[in-house]
PDB file of N, CA and C in Angstrom:
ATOM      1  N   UNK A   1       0.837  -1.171   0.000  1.00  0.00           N
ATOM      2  CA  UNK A   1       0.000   0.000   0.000  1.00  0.00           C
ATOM      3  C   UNK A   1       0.890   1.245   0.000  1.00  0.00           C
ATOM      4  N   UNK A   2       0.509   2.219  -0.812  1.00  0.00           N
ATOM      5  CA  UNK A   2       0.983   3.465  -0.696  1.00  0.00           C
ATOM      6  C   UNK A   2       0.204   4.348   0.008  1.00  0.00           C
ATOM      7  N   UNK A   3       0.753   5.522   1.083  1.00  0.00           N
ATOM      8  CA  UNK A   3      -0.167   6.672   1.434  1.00  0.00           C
ATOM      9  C   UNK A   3       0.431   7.895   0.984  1.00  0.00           C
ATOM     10  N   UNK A   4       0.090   8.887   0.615  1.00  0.00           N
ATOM     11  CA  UNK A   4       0.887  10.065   0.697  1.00  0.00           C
ATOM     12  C   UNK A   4      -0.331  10.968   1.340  1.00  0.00           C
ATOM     13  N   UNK A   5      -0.087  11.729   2.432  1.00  0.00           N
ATOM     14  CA  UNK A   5      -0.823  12.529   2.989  1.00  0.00           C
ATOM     15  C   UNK A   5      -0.223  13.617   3.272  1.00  0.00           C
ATOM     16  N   UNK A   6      -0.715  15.455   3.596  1.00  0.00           N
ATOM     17  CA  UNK A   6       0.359  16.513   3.973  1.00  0.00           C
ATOM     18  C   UNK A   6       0.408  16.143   5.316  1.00  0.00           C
ATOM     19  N   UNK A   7       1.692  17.072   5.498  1.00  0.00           N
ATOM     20  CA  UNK A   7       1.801  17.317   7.119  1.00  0.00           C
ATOM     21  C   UNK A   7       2.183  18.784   6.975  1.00  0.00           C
ATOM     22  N   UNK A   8       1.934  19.483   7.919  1.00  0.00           N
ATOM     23  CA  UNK A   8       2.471  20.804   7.933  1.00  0.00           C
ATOM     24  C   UNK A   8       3.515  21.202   8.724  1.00  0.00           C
ATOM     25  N   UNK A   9       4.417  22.139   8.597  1.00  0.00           N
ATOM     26  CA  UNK A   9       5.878  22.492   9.233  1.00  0.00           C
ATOM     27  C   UNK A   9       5.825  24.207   8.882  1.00  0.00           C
ATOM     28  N   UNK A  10       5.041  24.749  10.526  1.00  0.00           N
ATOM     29  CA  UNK A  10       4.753  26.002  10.479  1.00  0.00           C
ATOM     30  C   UNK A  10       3.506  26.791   9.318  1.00  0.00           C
ATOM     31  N   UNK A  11       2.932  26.159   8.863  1.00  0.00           N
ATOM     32  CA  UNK A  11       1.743  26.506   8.392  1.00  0.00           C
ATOM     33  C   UNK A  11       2.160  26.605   6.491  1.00  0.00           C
ATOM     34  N   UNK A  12       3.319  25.474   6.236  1.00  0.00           N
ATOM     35  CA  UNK A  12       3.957  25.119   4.926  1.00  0.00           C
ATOM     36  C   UNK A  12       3.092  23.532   4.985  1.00  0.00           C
ATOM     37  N   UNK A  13       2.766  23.317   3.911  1.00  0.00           N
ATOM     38  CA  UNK A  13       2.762  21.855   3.217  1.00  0.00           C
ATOM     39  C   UNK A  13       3.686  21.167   2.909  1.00  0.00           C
ATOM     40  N   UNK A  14       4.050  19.863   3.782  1.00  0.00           N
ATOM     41  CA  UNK A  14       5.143  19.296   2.708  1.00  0.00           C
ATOM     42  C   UNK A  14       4.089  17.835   2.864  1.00  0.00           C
ATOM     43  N   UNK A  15       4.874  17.229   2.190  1.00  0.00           N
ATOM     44  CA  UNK A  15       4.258  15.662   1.689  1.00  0.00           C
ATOM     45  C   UNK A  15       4.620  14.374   2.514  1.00  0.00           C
ATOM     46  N   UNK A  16       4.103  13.418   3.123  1.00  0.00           N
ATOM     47  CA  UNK A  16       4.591  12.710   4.084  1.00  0.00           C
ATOM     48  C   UNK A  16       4.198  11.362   2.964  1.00  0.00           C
ATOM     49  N   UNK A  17       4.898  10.144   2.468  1.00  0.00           N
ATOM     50  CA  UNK A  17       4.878   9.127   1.938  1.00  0.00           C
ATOM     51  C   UNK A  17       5.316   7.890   2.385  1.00  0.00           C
ATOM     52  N   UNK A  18       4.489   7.236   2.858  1.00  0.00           N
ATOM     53  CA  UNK A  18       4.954   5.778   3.238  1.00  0.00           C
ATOM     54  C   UNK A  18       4.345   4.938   2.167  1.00  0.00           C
ATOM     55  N   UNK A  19       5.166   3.418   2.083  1.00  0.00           N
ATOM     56  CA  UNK A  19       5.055   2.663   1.112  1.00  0.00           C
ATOM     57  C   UNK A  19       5.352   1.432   1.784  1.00  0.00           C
ATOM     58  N   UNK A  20       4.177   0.626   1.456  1.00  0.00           N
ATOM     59  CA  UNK A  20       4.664  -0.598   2.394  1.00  0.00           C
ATOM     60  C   UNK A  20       5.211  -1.995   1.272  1.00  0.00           C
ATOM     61  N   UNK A  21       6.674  -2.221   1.593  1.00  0.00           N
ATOM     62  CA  UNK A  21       6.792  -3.040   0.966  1.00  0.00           C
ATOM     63  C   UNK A  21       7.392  -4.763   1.637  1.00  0.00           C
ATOM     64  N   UNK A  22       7.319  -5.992   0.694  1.00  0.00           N
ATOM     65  CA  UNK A  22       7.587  -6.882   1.841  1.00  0.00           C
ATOM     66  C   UNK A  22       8.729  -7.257   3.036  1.00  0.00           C
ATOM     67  N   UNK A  23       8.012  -6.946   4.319  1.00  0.00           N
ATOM     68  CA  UNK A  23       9.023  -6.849   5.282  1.00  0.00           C
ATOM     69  C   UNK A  23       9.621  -5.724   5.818  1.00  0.00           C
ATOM     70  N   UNK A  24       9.266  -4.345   5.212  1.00  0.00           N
ATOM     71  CA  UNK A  24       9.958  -2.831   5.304  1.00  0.00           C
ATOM     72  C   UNK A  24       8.702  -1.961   4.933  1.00  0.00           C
ATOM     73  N   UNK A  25       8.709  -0.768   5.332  1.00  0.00           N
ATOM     74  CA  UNK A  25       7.853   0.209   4.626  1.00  0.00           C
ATOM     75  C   UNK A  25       8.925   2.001   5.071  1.00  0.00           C
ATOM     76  N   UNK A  26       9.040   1.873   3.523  1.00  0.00           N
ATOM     77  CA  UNK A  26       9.883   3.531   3.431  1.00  0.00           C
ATOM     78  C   UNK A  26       9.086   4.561   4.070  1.00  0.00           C
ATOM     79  N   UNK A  27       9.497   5.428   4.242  1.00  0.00           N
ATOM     80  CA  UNK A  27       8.773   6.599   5.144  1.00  0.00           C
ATOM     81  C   UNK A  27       9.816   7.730   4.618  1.00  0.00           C
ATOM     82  N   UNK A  28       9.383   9.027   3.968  1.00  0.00           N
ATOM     83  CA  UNK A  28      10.097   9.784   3.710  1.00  0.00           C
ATOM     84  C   UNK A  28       9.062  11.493   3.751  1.00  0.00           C
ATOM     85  N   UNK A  29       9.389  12.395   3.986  1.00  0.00           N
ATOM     86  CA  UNK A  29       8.414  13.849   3.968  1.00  0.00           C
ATOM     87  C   UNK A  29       9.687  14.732   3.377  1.00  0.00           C
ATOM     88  N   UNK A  30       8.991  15.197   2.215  1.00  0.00           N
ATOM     89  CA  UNK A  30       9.823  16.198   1.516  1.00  0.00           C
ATOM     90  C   UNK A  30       8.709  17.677   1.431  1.00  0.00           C
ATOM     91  N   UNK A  31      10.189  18.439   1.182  1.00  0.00           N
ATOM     92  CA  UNK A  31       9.659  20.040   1.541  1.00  0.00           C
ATOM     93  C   UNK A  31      10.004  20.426   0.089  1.00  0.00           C
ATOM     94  N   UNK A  32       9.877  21.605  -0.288  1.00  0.00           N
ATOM     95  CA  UNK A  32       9.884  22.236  -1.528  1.00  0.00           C
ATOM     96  C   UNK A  32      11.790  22.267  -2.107  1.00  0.00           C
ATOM     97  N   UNK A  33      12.632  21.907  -1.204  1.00  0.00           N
ATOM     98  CA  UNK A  33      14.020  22.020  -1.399  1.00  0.00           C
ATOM     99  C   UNK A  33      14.561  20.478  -1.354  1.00  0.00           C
ATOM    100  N   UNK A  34      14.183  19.885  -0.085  1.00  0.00           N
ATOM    101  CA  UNK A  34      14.644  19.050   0.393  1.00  0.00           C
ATOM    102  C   UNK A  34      13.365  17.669   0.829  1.00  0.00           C
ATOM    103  N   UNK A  35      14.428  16.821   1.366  1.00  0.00           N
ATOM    104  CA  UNK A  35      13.515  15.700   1.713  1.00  0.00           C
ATOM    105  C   UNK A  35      14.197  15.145   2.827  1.00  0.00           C
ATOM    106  N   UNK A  36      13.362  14.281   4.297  1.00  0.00           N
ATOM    107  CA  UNK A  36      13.839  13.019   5.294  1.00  0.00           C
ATOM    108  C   UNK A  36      13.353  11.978   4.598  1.00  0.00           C
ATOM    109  N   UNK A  37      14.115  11.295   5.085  1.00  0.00           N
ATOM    110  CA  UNK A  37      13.468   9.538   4.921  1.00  0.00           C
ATOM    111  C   UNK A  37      14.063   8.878   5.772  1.00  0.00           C
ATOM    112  N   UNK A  38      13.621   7.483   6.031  1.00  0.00           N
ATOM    113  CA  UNK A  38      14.027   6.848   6.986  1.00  0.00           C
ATOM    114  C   UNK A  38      15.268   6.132   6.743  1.00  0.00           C
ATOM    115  N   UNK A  39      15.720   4.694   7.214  1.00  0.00           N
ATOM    116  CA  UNK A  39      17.229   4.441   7.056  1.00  0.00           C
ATOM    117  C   UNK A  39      16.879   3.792   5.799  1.00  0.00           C
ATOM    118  N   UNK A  40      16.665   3.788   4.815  1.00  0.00           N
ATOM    119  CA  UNK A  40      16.780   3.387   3.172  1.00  0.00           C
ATOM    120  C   UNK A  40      17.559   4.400   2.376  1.00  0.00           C
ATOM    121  N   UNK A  41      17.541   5.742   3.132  1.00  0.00           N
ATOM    122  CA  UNK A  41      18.612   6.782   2.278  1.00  0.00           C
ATOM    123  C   UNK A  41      19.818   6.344   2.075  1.00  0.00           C
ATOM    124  N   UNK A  42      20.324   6.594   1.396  1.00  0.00           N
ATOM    125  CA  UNK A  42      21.790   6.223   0.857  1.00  0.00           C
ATOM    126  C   UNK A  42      22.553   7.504   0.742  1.00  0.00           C
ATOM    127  N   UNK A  43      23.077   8.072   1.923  1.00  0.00           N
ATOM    128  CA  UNK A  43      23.647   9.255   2.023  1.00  0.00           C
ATOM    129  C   UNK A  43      24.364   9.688   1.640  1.00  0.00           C
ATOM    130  N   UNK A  44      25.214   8.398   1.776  1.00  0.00           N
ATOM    131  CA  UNK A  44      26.702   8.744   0.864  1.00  0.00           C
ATOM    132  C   UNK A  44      26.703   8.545  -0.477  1.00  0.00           C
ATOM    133  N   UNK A  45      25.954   8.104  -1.401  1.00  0.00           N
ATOM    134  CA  UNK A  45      25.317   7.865  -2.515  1.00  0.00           C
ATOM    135  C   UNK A  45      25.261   9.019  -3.090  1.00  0.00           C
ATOM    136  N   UNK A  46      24.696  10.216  -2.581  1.00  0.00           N
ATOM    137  CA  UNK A  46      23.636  11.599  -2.559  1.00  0.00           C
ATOM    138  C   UNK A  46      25.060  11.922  -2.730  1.00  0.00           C
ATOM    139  N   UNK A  47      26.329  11.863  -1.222  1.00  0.00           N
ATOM    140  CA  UNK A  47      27.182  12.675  -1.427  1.00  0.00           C
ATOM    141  C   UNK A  47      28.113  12.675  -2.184  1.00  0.00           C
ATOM    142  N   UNK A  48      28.533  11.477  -2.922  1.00  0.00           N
ATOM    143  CA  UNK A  48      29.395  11.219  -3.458  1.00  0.00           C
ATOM    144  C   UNK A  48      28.890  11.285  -5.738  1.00  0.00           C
ATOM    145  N   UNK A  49      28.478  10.033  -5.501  1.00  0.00           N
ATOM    146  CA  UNK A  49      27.962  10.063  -7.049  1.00  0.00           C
ATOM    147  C   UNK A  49      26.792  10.706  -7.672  1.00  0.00           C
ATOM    148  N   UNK A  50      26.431  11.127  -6.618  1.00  0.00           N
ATOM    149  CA  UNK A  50      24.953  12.626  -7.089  1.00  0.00           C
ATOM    150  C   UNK A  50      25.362  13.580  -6.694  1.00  0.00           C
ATOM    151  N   UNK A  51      26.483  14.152  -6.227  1.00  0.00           N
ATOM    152  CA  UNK A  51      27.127  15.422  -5.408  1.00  0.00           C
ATOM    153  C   UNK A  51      26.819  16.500  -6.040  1.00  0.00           C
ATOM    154  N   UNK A  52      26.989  16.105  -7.398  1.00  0.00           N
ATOM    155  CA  UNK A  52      26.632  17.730  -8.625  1.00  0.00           C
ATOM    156  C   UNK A  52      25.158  18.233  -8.508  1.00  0.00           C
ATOM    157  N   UNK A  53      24.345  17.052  -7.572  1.00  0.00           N
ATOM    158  CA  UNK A  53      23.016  17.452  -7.481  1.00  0.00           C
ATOM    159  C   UNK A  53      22.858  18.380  -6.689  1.00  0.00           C
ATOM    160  N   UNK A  54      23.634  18.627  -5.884  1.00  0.00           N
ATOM    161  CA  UNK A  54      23.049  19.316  -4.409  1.00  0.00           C
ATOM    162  C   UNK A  54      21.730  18.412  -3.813  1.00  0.00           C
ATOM    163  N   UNK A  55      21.930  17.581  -3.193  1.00  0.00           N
ATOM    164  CA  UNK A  55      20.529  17.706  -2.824  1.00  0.00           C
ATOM    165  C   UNK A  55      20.813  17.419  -0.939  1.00  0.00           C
ATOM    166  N   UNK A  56      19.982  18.095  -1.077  1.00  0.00           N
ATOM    167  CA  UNK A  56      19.205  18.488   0.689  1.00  0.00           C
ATOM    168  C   UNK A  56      18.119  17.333   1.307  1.00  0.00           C
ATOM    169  N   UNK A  57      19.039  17.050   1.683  1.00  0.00           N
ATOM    170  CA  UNK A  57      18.241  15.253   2.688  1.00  0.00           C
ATOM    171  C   UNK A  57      19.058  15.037   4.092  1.00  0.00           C
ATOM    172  N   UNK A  58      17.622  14.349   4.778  1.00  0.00           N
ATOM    173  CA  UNK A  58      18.509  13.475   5.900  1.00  0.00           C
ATOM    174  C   UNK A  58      18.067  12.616   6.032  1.00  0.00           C
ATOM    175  N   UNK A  59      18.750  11.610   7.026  1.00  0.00           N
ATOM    176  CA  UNK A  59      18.425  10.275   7.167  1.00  0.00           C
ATOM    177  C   UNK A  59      18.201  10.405   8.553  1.00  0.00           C
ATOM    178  N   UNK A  60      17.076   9.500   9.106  1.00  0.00           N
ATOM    179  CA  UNK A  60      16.762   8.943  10.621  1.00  0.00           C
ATOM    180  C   UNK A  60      16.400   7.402  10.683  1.00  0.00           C
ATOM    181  N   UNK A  61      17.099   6.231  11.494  1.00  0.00           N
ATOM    182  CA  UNK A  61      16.740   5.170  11.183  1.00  0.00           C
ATOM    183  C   UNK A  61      16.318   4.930  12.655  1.00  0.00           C
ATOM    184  N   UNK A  62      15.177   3.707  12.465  1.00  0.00           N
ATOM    185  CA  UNK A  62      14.565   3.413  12.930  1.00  0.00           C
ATOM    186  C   UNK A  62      12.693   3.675  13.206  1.00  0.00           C
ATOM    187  N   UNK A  63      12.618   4.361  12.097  1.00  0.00           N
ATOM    188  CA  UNK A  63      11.304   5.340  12.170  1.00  0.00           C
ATOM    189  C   UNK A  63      10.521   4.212  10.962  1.00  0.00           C
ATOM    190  N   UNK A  64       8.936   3.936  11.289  1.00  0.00           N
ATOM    191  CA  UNK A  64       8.112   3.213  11.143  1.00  0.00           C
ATOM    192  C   UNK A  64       7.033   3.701  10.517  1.00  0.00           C
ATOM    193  N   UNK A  65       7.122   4.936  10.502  1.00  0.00           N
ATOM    194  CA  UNK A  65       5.687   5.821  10.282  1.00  0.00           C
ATOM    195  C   UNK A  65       6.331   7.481  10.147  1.00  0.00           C
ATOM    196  N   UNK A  66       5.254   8.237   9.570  1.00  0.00           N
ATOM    197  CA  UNK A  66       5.283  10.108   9.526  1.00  0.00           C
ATOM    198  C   UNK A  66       5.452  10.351  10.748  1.00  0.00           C
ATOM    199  N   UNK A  67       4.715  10.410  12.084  1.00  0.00           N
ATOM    200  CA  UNK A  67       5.127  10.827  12.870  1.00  0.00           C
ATOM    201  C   UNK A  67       6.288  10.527  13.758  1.00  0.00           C
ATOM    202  N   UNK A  68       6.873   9.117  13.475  1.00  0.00           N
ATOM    203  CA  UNK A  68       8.399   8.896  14.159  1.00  0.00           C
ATOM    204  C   UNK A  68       9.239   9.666  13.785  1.00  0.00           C
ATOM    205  N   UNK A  69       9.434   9.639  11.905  1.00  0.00           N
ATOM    206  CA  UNK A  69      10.419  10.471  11.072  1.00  0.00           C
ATOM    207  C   UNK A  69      10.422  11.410  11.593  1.00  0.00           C
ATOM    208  N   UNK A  70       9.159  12.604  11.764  1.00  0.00           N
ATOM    209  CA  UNK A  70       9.293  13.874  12.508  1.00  0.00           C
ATOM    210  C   UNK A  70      10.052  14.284  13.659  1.00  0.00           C
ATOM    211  N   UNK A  71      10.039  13.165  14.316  1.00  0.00           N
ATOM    212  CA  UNK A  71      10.315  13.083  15.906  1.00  0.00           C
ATOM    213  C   UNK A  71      11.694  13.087  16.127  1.00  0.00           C
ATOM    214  N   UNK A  72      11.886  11.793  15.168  1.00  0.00           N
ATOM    215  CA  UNK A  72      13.258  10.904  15.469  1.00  0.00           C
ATOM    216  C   UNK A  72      14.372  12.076  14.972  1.00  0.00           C
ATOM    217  N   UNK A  73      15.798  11.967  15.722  1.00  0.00           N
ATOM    218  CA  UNK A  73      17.245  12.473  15.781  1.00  0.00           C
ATOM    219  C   UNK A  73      17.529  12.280  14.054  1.00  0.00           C
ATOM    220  N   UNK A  74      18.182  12.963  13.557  1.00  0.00           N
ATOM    221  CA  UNK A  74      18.685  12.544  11.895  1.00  0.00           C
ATOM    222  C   UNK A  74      20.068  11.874  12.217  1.00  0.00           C
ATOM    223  N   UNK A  75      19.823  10.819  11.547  1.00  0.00           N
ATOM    224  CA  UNK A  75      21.460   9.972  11.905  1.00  0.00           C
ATOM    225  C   UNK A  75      22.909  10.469  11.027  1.00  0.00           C
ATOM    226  N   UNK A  76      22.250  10.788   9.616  1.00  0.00           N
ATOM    227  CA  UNK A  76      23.181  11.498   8.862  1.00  0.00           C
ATOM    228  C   UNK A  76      22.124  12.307   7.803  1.00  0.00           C
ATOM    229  N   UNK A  77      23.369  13.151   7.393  1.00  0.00           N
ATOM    230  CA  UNK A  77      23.169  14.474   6.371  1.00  0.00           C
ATOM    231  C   UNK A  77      23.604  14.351   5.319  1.00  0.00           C
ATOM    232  N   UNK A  78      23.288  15.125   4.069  1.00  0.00           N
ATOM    233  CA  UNK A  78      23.853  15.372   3.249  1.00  0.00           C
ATOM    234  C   UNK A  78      24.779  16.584   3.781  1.00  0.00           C
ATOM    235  N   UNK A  79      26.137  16.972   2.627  1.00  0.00           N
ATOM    236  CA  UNK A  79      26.538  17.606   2.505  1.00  0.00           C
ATOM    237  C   UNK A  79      25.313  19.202   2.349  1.00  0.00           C
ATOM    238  N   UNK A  80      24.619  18.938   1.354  1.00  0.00           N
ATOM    239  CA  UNK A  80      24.375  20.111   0.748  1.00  0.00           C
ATOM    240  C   UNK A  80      22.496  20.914   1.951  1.00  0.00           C
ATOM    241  N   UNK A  81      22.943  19.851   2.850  1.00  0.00           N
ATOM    242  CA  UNK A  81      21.595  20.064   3.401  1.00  0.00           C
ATOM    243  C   UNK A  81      22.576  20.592   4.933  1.00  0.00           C
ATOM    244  N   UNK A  82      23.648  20.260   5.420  1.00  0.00           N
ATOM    245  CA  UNK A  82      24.806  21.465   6.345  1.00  0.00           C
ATOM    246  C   UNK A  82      25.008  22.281   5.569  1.00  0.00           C
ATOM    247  N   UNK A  83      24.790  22.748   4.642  1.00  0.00           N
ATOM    248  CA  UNK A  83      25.359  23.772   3.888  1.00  0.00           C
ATOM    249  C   UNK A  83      24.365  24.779   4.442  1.00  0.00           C
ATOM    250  N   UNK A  84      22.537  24.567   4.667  1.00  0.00           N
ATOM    251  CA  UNK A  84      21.393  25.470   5.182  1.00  0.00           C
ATOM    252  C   UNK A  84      21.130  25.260   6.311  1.00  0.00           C
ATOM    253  N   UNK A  85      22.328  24.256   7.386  1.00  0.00           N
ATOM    254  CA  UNK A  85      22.259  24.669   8.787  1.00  0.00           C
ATOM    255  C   UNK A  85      21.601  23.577   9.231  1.00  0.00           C
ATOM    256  N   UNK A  86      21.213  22.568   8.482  1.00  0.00           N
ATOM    257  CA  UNK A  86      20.687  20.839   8.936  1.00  0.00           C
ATOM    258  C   UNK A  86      21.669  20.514   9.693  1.00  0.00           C
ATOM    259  N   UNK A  87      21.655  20.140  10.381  1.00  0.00           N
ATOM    260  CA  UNK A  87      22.509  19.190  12.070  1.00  0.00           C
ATOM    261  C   UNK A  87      22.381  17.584  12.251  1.00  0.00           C
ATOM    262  N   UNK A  88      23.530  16.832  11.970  1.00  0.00           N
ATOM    263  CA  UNK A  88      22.632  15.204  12.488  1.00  0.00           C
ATOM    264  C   UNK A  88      22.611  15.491  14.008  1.00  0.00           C
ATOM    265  N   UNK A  89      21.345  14.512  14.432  1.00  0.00           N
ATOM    266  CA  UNK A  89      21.031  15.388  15.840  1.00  0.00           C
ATOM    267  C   UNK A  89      19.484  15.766  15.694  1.00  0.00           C
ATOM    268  N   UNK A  90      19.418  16.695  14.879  1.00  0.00           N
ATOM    269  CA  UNK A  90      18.473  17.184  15.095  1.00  0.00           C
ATOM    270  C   UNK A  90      17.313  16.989  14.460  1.00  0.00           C
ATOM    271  N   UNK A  91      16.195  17.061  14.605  1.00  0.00           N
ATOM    272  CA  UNK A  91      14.656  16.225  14.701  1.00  0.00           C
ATOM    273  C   UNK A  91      14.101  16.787  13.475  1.00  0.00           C
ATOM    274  N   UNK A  92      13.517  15.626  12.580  1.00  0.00           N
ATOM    275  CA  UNK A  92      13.382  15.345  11.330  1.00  0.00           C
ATOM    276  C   UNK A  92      12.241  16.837  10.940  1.00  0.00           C
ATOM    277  N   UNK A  93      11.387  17.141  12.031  1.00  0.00           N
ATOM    278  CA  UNK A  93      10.810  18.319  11.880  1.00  0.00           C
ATOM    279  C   UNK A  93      11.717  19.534  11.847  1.00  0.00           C
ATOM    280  N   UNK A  94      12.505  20.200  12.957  1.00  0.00           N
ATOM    281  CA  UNK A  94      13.436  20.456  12.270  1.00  0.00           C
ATOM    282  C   UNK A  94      14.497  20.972  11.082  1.00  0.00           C
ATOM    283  N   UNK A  95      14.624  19.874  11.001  1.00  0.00           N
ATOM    284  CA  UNK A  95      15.450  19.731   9.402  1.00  0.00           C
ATOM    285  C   UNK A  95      14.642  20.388   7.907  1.00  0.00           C
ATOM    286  N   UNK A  96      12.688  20.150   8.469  1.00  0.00           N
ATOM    287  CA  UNK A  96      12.442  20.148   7.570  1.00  0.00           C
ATOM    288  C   UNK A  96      11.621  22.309   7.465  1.00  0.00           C
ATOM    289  N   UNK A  97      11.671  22.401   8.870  1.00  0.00           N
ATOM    290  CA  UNK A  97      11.697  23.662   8.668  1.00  0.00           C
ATOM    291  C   UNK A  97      12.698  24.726   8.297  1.00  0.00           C
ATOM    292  N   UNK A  98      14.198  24.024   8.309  1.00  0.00           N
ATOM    293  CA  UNK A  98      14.886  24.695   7.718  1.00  0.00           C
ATOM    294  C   UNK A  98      14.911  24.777   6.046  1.00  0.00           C
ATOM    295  N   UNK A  99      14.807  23.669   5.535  1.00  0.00           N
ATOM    296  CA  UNK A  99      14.461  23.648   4.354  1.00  0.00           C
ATOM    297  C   UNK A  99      13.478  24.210   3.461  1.00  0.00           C
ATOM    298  N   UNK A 100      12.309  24.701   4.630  1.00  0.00           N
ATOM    299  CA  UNK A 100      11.340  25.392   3.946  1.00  0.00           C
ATOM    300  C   UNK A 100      11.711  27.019   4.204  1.00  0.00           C
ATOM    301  N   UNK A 101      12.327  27.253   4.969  1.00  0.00           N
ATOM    302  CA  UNK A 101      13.239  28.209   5.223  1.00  0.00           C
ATOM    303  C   UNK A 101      14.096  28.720   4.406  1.00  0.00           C
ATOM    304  N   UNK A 102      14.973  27.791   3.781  1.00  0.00           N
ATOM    305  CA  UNK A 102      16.140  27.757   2.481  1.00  0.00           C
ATOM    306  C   UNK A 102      15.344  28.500   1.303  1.00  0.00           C
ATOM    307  N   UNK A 103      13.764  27.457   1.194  1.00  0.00           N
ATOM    308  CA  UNK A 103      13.033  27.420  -0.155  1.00  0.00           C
ATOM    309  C   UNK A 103      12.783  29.614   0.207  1.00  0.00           C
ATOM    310  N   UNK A 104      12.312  30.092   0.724  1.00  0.00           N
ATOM    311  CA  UNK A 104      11.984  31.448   0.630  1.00  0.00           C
ATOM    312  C   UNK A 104      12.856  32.496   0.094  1.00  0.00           C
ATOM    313  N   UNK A 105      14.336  31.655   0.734  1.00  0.00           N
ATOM    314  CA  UNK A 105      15.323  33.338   0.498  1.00  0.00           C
ATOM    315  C   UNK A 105      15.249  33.285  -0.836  1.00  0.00           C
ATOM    316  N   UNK A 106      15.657  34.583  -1.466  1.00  0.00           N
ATOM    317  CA  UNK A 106      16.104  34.940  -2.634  1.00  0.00           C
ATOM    318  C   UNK A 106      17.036  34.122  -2.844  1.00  0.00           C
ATOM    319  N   UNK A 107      17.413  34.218  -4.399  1.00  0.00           N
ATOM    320  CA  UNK A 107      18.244  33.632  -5.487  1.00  0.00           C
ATOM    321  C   UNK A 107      19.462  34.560  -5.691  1.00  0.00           C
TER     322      UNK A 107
END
């Protein structure tokens, strides 16, 4: 089964998606810049052979559902997501208000 439902982060929409597949179900909420997901991210993946992407993610493992991800500590970062002040450490909500944060400033 797939769900995608919003969640809000300060009165922003972002997208919360779980997917249940056999034995695991991904859990990931992306913001207009960036995205969490649970431990299926491949961080170093992002940082290394997608690096030219920039992209703005974190990882939290152990999270089961939207509201754990929110909750739960980020275990690792991208590069390009410390670049707007993301912290591993710090709580997947968080992470994701900085990102909606990032999305406003000017160009």
């Amino acid at each position: 089964m797939i769900s995608i439902k919003p969640v809000f982060i300060d009165g922003i929409p972002c997208f919360a998606t779980e997917v249940d597949l056999p034995k695991t179900r991904l859990v990931s909420i992306s913001a207009t810049t960036g995205y969490i997901m649970c431990g299926a991210l491949d961080v170093h993946l992002l940082n290394t052979k997608l690096k030219d992407r920039h992209i703005i993610a974190g990882r939290a493992v152990g999270v089961h559902n939207t509201e754990e991800l929110l909750a739960a500590p980020l275990e690792s970062i991208t590069d390009a997501a410390a670049e707007i002040g993301v912290l591993v450490g710090m709580s997947g909500k968080e992470a994701l208000a900085l990102m909606i944060a990032h999305s406003k400033r000017p160009e």
